[in-house]
Protein backbone atom coordinates (compact mmCIF):
# COMPACT_ATOMS: atom_id res chain seq x y z
CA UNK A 1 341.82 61.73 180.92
CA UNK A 2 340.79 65.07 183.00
CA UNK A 3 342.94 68.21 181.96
CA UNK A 4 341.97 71.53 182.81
CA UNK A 5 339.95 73.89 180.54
CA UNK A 6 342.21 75.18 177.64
CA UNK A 7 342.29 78.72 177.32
CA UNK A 8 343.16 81.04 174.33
CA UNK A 9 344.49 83.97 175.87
CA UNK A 10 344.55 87.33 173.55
CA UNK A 11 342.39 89.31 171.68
CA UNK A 12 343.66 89.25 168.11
CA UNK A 13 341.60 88.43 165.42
CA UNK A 14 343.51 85.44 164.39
CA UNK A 15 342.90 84.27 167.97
CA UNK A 16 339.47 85.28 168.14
CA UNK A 17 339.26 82.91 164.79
CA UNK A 18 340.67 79.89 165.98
CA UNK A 19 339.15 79.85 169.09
CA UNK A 20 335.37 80.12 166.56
CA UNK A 21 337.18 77.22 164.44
CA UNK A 22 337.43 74.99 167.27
CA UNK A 23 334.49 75.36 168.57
CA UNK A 24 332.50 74.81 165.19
CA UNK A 25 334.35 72.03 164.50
CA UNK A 26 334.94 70.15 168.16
CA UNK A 27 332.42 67.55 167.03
CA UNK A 28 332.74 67.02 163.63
CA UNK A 29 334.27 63.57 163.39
CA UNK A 30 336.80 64.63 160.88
CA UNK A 31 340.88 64.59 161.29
CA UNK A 32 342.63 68.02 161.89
CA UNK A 33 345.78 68.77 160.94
CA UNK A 34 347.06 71.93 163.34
CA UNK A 35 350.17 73.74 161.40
CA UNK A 36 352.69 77.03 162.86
CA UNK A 37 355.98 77.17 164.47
CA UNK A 38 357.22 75.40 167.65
CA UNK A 39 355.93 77.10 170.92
CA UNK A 40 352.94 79.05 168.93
CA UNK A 41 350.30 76.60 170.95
CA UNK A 42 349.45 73.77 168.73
CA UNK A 43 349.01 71.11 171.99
CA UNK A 44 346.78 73.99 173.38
CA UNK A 45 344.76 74.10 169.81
CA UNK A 46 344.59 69.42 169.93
CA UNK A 47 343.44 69.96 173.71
CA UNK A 48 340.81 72.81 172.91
CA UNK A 49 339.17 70.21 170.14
CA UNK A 50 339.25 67.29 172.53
CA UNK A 51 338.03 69.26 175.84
CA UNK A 52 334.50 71.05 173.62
CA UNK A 53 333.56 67.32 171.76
CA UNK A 54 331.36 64.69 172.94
CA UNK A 55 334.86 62.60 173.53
CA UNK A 56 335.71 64.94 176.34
CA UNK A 57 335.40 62.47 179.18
CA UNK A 58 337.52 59.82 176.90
CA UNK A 59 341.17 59.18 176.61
CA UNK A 60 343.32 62.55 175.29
CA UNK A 61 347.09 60.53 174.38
CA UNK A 62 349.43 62.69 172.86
CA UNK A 63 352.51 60.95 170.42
CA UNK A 64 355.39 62.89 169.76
CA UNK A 65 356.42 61.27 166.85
CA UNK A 66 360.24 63.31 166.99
CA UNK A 67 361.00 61.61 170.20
CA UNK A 68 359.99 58.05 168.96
CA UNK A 69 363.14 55.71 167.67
CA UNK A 70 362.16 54.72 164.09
CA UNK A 71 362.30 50.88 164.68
CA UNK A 72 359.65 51.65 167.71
CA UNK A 73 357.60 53.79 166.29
CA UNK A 74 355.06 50.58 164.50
CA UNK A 75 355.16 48.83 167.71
CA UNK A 76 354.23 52.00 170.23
CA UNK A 77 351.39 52.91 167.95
CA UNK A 78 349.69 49.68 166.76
CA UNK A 79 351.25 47.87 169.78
CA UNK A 80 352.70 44.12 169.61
CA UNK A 81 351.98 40.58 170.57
CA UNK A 82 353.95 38.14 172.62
CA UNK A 83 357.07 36.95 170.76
CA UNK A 84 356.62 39.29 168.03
CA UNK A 85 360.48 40.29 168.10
CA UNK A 86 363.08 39.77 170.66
CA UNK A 87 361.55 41.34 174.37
CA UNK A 88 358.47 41.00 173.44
CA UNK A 89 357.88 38.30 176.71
CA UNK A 90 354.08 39.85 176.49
CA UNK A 91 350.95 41.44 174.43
CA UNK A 92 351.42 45.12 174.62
CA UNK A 93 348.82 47.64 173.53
CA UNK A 94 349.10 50.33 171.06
CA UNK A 95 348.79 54.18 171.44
CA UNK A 96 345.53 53.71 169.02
CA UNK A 97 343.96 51.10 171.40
CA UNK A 98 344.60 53.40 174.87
CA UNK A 99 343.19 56.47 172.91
CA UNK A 100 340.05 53.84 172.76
CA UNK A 101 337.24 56.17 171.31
CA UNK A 102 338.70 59.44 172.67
CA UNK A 103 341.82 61.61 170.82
CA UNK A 104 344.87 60.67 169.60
CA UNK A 105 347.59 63.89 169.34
CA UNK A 106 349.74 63.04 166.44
CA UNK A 107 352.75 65.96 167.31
CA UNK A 108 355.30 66.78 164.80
CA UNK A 109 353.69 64.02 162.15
CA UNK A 110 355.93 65.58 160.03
CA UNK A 111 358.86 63.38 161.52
CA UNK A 112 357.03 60.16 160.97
CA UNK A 113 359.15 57.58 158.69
CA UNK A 114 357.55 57.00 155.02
CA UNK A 115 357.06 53.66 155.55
CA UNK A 116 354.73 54.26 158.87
CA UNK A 117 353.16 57.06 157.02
CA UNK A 118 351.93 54.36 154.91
CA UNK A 119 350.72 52.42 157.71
CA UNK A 120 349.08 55.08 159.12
CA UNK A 121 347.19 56.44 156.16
CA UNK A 122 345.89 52.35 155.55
CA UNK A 123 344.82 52.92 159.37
CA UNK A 124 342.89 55.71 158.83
CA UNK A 125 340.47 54.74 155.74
CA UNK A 126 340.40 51.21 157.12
CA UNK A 127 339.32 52.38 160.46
CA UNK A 128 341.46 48.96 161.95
CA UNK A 129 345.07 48.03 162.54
CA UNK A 130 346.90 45.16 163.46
CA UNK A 131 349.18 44.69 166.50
CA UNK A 132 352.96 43.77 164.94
CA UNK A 133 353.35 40.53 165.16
CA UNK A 134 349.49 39.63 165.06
CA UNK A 135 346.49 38.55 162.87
CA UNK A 136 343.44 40.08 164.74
CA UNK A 137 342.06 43.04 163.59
CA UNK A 138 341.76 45.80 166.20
CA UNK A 139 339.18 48.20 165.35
CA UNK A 140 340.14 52.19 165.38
CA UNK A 141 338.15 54.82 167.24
CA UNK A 142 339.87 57.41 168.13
CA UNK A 143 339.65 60.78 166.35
CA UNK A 144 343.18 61.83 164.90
CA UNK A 145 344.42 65.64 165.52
CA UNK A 146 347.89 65.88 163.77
CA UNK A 147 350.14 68.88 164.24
CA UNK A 148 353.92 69.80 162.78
CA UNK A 149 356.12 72.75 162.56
CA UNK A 150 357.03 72.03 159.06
CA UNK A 151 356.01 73.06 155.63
CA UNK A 152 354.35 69.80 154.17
CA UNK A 153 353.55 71.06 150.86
CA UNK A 154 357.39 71.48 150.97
CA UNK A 155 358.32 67.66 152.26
CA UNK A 156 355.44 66.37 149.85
CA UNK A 157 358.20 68.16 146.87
CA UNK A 158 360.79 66.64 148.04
CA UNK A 159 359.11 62.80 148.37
CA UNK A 160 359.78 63.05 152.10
CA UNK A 161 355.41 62.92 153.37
CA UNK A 162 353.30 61.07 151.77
CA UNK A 163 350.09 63.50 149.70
CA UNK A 164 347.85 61.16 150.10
CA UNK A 165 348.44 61.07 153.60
CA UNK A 166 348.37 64.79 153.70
CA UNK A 167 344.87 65.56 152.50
CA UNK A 168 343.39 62.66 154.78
CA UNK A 169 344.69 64.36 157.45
CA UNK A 170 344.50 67.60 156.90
CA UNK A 171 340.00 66.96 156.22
CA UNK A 172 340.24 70.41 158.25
CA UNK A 173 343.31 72.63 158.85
CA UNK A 174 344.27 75.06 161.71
CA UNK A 175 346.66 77.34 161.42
CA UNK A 176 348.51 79.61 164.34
CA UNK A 177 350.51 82.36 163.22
CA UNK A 178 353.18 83.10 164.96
CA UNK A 179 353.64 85.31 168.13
CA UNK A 180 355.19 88.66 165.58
CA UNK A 181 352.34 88.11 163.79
CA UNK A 182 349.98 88.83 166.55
CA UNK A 183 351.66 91.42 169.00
CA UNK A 184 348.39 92.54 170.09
CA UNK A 185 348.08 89.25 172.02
CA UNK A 186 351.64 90.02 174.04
CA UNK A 187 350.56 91.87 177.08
CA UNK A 188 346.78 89.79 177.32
CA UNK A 189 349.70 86.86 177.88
CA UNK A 190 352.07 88.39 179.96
CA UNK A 191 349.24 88.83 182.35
CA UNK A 192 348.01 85.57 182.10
CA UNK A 193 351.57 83.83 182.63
CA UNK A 194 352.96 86.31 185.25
CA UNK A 195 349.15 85.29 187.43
CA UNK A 196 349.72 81.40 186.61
CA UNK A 197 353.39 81.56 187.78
CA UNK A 198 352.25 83.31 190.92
CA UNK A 199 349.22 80.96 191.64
CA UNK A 200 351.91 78.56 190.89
CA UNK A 201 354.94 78.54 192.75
CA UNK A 202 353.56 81.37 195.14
CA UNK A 203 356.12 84.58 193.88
CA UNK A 204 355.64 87.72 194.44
CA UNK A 205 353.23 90.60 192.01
CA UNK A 206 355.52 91.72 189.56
CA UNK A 207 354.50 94.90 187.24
CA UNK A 208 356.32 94.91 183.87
CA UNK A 209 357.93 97.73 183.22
CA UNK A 210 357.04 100.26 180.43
CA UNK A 211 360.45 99.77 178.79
CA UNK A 212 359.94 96.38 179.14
CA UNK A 213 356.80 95.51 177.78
CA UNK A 214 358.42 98.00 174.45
CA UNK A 215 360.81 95.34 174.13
CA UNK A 216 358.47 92.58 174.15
CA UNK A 217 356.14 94.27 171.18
CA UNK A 218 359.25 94.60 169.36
CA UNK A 219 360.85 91.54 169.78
CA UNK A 220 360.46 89.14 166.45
CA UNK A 221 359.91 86.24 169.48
CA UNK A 222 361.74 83.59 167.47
CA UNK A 223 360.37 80.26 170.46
CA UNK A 224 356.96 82.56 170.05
CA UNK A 225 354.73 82.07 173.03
CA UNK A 226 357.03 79.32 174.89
CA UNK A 227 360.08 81.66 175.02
CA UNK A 228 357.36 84.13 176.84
CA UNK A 229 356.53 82.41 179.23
CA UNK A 230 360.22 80.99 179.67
CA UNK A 231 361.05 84.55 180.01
CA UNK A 232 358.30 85.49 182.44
CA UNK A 233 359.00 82.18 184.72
CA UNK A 234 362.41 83.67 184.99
CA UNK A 235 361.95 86.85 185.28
CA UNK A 236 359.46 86.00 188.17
CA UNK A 237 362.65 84.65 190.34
CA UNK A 238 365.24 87.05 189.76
CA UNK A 239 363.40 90.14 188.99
CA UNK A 240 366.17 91.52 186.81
CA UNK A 241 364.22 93.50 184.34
CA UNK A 242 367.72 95.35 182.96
CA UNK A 243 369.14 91.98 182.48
CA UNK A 244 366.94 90.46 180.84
CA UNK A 245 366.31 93.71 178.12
CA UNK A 246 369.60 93.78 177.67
CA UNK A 247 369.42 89.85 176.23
CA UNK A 248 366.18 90.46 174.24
CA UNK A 249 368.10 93.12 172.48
CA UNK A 250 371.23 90.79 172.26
CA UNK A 251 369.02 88.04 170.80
CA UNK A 252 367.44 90.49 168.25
CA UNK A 253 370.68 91.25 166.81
CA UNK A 254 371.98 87.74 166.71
CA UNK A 255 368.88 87.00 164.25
CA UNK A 256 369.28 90.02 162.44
CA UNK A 257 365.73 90.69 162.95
CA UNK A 258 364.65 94.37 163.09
CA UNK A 259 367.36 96.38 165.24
CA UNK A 260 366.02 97.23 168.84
CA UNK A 261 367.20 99.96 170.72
CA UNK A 262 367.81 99.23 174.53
CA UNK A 263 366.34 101.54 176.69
CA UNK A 264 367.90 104.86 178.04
CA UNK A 265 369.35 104.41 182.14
CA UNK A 266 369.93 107.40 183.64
CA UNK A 267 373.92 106.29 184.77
CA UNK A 268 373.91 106.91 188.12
CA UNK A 269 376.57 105.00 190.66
CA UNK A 270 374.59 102.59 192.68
CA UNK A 271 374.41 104.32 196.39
CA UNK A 272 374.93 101.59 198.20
CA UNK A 273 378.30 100.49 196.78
CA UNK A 274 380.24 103.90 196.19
CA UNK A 275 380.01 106.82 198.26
CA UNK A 276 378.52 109.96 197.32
CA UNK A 277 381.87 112.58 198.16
CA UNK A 278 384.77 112.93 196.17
CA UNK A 279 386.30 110.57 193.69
CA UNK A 280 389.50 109.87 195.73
CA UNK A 281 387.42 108.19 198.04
CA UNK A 282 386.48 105.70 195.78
CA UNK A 283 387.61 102.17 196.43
CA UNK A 284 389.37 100.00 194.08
CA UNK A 285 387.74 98.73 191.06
CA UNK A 286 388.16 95.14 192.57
CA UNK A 287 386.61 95.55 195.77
CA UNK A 288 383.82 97.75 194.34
CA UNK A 289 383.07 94.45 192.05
CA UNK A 290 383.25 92.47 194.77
CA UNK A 291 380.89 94.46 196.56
CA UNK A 292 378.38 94.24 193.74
CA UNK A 293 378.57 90.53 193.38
CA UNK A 294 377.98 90.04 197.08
CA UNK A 295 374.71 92.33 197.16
CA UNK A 296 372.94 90.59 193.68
CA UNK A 297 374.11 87.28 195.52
CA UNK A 298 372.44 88.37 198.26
CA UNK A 299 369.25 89.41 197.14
CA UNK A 300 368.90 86.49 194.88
CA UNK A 301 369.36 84.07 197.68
CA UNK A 302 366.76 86.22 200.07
CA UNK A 303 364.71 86.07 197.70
CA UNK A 304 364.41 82.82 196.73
CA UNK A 305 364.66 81.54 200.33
CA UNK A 306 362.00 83.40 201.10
CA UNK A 307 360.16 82.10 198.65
CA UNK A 308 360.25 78.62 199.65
CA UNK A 309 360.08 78.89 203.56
CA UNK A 310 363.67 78.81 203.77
CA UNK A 311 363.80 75.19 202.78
CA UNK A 312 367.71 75.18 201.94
CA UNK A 313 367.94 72.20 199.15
CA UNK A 314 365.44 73.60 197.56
CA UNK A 315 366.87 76.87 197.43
CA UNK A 316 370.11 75.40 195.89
CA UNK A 317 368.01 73.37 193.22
CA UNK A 318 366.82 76.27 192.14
CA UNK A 319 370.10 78.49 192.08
CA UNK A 320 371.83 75.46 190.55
CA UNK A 321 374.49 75.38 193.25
CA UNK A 322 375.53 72.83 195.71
CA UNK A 323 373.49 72.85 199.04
CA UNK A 324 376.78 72.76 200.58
CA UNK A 325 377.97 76.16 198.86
CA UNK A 326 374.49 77.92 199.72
CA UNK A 327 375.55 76.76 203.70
CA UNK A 328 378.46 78.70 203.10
CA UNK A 329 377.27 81.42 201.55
CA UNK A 330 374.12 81.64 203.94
CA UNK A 331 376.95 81.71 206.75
CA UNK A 332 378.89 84.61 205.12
CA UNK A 333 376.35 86.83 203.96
CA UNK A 334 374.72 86.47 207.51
CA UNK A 335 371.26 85.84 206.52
CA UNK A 336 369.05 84.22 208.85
CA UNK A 337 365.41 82.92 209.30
CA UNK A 338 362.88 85.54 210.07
CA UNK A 339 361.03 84.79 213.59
């Protein structure tokens, strides 16, 4: 399996330490257990040690173990053999067999019933599984990279993982802090994610505002690097910088993480929607809402129209409306093709 090269993207020294880890330890045939938070990178981290060892050019198959029902968790793994329970009408290889002698990503291991983690752990000295329902032996040659968001010292307390499973996984650990830990990496990503979204889907340069970029090296970043980038990917569409400071700061409170202060607007009335004489001549309160929704609706639609060639259901996909109700709008806002 071909993936492009993994990058670490930041300058911090805890970056700058992982990124020596991996590459020191890429071809040591040992397991590696990858700990931190969801959305600090650990897939990035299981990809990096795959992509710099000699099993580069082999098989990369990642498992999330959360998204696996319990009862097919043996059989996706170790894979079954005809008749082995009922729908089993054929042989069916395991996860371990298509890694072959390439990687297998273990995610979230942390979710992994007790009684597989006993499986697993026989798997791993033994070097050889069996298929459920069969007698051969199948030998093992993929390397193991593990990875969870939880404390395992903590489930190892409370009889919920396995120790001895633990320490043969965990031959060498790898752990990402999380994104508050490292703010010095924050705008070395922003510029990497705002460039990949417009490589991507073709958007317009945006340039992060000062105020902005204050609020993101404040921010506690609770979905760390992933709520970044979710950020950045819609930021890139709407280009609402006020809105979107105004929910970083809402989200800060709702932890009760460090208080932010939202940035200072000079309150001036938008010139386009009241007029600039005497208050009389202001229009109701209604219509002047009205008027605002209509020009954000309109520039939002331009925008994203323009964006994708003017290909309509598209458009509608991605301003989660019915094509039929963009038509409508389209018609009533007047917008048309450019020539």
């Amino acid at each position: 399996m071909s993936f492009p090269k993994p990058k670490f993207i930041g300058q911090s020294q805890s970056i700058n330490k992982i990124n020596e880890l991996v590459r020191k330890v890429s071809d040591a045939d040992f397991n590696v257990l990858i700990t931190g938070e969801s959305g600090v990178g650990k897939e990035l981290v299981a990809r990096s040690l795959h992509y710099y060892s000699a099993r580069s050019s082999k098989p990369f198959v990642k498992v999330n173990s959360a998204n696996l029902p319990g009862e097919l968790v043996e059989s996706e793994l170790f894979g079954y053999e005809k008749g082995a329970f009922t729908g089993a009408d054929k042989r069916k290889k395991g996860l371990f067999e298509h890694a072959e002698d390439g990687s297998l990503f273990l995610d979230e291991i942390g979710e992994l019933p007790l009684q597989l983690q006993a499986k697993l752990l026989q798997v791993l000295q033994d070097k050889c599984c069996h298929r459920v329902g069969g007698q051969k032996e199948i030998q093992v040659m993929a390397r193991v990279i593990a990875a969870t968001n939880q404390n395992l010292d903590r489930e190892i307390t409370r009889g919920t993982f396995r120790d001895d499973l633990f320490y043969r996984l965990s031959t060498i650990s790898i752990h990402i802090p999380p994104l508050r830990q490292r703010k010095d990496d924050i705008p070395f990503l922003v510029e990497y994610f705002l460039r990949k979204i417009r490589e991507q889907h073709n958007t317009p340069d945006i340039k992060i505002p000062e105020s902005l970029m204050d609020l993101f090296l404040e921010y506690h970043w609770p979905g760390n690097v992933r709520e970044l980038e979710n950020y950045l990917n819609r930021l890139s569409i709407l280009e609402n910088f006020r809105e979107l400071e105004e929910e970083i700061v809402a989200s800060s409170r709702k932890n009760n993480s460090k208080t932010i202060q939202p940035p200072k607007y000079e309150d001036k009335p938008p010139s386009s929607l009241l007029p600039n004489d005497d208050v009389e001549s202001i229009p109701p309160l209604k219509e002047v809402r009205d008027r605002a929704v209509k020009k954000v609706e309109r520039e939002a639609i331009e925008k994203v129209l323009f964006q994708v060639n003017w290909n309509r259901r598209e458009t509608a996909k991605i301003l989660k409306i019915s094509y039929r109700a963009l038509l409508y709008k389209i018609k009533g806002l007047n917008l048309s093709p450019p020539h």
